[in-house]
Protein backbone atom coordinates (compact mmCIF):
# COMPACT_ATOMS: atom_id res chain seq x y z
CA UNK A 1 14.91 -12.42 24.77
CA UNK A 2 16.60 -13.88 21.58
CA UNK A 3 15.78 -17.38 20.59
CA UNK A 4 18.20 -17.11 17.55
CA UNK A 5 21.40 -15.48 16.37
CA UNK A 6 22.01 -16.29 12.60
CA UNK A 7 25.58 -14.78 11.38
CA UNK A 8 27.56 -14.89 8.25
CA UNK A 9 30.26 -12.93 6.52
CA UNK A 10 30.05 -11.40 3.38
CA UNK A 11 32.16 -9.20 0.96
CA UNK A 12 34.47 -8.11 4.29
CA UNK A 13 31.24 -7.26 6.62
CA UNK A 14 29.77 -9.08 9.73
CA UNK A 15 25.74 -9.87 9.15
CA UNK A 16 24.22 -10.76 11.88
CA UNK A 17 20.46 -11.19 12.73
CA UNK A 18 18.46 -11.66 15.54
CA UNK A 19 15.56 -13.35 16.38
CA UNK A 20 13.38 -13.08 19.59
CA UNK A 21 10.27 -14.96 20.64
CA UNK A 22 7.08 -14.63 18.91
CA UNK A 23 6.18 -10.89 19.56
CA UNK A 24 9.83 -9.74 20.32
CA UNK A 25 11.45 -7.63 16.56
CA UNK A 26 13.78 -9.42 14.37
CA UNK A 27 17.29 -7.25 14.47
CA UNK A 28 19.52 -6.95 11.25
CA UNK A 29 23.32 -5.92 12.50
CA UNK A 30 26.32 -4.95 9.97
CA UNK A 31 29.30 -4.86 11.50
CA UNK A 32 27.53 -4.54 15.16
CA UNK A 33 25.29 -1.79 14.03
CA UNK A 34 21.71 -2.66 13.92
CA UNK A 35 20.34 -1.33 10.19
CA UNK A 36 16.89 -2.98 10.37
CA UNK A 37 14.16 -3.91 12.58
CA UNK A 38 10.89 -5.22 12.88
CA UNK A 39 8.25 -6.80 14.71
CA UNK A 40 7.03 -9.97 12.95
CA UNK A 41 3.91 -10.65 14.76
CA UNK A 42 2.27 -13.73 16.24
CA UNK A 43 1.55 -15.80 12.90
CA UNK A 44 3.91 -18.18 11.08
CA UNK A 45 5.22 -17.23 7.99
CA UNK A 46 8.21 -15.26 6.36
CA UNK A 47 9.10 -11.50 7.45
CA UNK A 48 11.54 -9.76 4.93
CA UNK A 49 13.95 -6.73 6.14
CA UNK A 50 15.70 -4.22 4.01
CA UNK A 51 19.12 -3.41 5.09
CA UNK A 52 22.33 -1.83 3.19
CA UNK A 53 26.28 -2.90 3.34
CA UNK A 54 28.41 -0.37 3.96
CA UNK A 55 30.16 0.92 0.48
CA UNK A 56 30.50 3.35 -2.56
CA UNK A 57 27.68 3.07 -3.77
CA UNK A 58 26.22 1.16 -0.71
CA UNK A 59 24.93 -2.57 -1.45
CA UNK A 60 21.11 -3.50 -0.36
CA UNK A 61 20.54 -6.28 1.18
CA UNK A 62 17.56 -8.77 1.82
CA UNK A 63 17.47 -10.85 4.85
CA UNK A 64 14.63 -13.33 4.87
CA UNK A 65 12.99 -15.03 8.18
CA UNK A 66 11.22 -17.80 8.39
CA UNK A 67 8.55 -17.63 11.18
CA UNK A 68 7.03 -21.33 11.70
CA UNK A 69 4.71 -22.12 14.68
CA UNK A 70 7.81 -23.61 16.16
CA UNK A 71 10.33 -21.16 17.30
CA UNK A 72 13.00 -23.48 17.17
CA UNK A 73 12.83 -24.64 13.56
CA UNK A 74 13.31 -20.61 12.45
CA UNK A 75 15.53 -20.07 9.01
CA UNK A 76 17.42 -17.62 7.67
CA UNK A 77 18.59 -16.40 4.36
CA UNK A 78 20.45 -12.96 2.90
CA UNK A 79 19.99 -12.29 -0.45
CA UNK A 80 22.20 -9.88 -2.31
CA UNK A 81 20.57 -9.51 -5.70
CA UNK A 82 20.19 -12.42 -7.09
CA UNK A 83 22.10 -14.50 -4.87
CA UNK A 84 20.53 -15.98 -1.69
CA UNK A 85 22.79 -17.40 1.00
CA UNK A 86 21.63 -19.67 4.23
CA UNK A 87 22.82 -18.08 7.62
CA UNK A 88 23.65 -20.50 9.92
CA UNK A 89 22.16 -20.55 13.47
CA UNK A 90 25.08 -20.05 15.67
CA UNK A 91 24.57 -20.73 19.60
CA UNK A 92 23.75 -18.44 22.05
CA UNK A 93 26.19 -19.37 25.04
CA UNK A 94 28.44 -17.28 26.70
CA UNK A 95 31.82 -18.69 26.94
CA UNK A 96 32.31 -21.11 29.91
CA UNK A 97 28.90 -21.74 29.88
CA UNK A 98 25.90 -23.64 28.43
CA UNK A 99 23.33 -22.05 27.16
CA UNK A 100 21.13 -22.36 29.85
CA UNK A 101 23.41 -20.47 31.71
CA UNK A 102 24.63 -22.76 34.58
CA UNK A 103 27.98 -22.56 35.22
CA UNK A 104 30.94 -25.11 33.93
CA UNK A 105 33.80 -26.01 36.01
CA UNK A 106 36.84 -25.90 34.15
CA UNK A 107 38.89 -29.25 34.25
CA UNK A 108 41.94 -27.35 35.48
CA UNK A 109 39.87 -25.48 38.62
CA UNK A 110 39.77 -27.80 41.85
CA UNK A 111 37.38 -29.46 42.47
CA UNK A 112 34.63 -29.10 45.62
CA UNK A 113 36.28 -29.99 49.18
């Protein structure tokens, strides 16, 4: 199950990564395609993936995780050489509804009898 879905856009590609529960892998999608993986382990601390951006030549990529003992305080960078850019945490809900998953009524559907 993911806990987190950083995203950001960069030089015309989608960068997306995602990041499960303590022993789930950390996923690293371009452009929907997952390009890196890995299994972080059960201790705090930060896990770094190698990736590429599609390209001539291709550019390589460095997305950085931060792992605390609190899943919900997780970070997440991408550095492209020497340049290191913060990936926002964007929210896991499916449109119409919360992220718990419990349905919204719309304020245009009638209401209950």
């Amino acid at each position: 199950m993911v806990s987190h879905r950083f995203h950001l856009d960069l030089a015309g590609h989608s960068v997306s990564v995602l990041v499960g529960r303590r022993t789930a892998p950390i996923e690293v999608l371009v452009d929907g395609k997952v390009v890196a993986c890995r299994r972080a382990g059960r201790g705090a601390g930060v896990v770094s993936l190698e990736a590429e951006l599609p390209g001539e030549p291709p550019q390589p990529v460095t997305v950085l995780v931060s792992r605390p003992k609190d899943d919900d305080a997780a970070m997440c960078a991408l550095q492209v050489g020497t340049d290191r850019y913060l990936m926002p945490d964007v929210p896991l809900a499916v449109r119409g509804l919360p992220s718990d998953g419990v349905p919204v009524r719309s304020s245009s559907a009638p209401g209950p009898p």
